[in-house]
Protein backbone atom coordinates (compact mmCIF):
# COMPACT_ATOMS: atom_id res chain seq x y z
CA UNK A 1 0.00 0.00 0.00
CA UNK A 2 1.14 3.36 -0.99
CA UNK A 3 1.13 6.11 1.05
CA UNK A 4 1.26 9.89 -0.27
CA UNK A 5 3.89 12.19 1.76
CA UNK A 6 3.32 15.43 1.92
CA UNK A 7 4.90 18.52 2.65
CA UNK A 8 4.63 22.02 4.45
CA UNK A 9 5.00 24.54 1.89
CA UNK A 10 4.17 27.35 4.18
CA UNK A 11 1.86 28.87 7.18
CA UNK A 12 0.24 32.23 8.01
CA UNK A 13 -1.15 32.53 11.48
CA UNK A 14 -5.17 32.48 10.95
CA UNK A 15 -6.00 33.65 14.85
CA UNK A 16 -4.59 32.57 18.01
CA UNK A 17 -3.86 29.18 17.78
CA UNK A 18 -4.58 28.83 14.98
CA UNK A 19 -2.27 28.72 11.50
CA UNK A 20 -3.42 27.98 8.02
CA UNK A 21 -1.27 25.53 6.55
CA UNK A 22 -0.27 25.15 2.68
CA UNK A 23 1.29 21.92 1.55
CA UNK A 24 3.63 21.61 -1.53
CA UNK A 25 0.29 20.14 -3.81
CA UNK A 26 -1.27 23.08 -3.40
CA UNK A 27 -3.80 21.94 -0.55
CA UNK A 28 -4.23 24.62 2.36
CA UNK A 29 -5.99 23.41 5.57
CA UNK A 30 -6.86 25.92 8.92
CA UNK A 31 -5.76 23.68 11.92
CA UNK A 32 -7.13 25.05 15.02
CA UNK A 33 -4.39 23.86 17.28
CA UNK A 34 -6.53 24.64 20.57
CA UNK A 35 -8.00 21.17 21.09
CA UNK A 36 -4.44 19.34 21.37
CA UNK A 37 -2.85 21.53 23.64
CA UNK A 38 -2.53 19.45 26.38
CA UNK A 39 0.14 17.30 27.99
CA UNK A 40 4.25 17.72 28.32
CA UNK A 41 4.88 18.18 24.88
CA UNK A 42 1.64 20.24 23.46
CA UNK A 43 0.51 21.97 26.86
CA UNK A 44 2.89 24.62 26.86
CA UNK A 45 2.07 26.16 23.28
CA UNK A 46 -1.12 27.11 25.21
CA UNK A 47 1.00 30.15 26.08
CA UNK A 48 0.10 31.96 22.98
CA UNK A 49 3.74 33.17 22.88
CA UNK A 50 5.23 29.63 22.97
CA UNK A 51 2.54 29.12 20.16
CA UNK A 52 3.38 32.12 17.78
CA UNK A 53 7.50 30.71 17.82
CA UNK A 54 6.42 28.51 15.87
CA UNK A 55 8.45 28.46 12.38
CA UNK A 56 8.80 26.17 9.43
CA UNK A 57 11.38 23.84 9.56
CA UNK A 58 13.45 23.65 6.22
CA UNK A 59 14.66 19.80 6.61
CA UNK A 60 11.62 18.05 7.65
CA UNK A 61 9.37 20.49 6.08
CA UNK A 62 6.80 20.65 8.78
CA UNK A 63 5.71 23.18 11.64
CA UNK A 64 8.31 22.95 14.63
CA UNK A 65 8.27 24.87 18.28
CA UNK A 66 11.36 26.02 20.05
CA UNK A 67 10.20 22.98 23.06
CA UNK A 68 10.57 20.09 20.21
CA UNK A 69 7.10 20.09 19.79
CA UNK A 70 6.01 19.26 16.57
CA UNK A 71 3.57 17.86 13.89
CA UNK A 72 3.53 15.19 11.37
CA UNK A 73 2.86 16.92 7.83
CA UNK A 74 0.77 14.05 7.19
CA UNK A 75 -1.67 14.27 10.32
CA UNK A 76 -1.83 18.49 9.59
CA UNK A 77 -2.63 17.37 5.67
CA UNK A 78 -5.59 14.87 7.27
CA UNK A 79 -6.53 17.35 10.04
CA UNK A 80 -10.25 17.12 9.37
CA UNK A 81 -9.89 13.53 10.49
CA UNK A 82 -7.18 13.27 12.72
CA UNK A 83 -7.86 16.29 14.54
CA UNK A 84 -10.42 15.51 16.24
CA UNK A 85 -8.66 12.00 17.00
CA UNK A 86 -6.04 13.78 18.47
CA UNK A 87 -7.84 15.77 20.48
CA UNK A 88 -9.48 12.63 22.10
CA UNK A 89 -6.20 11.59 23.06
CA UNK A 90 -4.98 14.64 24.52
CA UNK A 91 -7.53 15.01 27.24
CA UNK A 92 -5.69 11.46 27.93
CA UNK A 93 -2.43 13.34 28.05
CA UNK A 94 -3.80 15.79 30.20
CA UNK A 95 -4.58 13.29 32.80
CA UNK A 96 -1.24 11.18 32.16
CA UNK A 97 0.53 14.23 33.10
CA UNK A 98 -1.28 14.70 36.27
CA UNK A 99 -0.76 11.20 37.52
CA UNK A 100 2.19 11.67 37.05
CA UNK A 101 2.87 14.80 38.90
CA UNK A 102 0.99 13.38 41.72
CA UNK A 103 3.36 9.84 41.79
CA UNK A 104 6.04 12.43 41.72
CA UNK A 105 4.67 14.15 44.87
């Protein structure tokens, strides 16, 4: 089975937390990042000033943040399906990371 692999072309910020993304076939999607801010790696671009650093990495041609946070270019191409996928799983994250914290205690 073949899989297509796409690319980010480039982004313009859409509103906060949000960044409409264009891929290298032409295809733009707005990806509301909002819902999947949650956990170690995600929850601190809910500071919209961790969000807005984000930039456009040149090797791996996809949307990076200065914590290592980052996305597939393939899930942002799909985001009308996998967002909301994602966003199921980061209310788990959410609670992961409390657990944790409270082990930790």
């Amino acid at each position: 089975m073949k899989h297509p692999i796409h690319f980010v072309q480039s982004f313009e910020h859409a509103g906060p937390w949000t960044l409409l993304v264009r891929f290298e076939d032409g295809v733009s999607r707005q990806v509301d990042f909002r819902p999947v801010l949650h956990g170690r790696l995600f929850g601190p671009l809910r500071a919209l000033a961790v969000f807005n650093q984000v930039r456009l990495d040149p090797e791996v041609r996809t949307l990076v943040w200065p914590n290592g946070a980052d996305f597939d270019p393939a899930t942002l191409y799909d985001w009308p399906e996998e967002g909301p996928l994602l966003a199921a799983r980061a209310s788990e994250w959410e609670t992961a990371g409390t657990l944790a914290g409270v082990r930790a205690q």
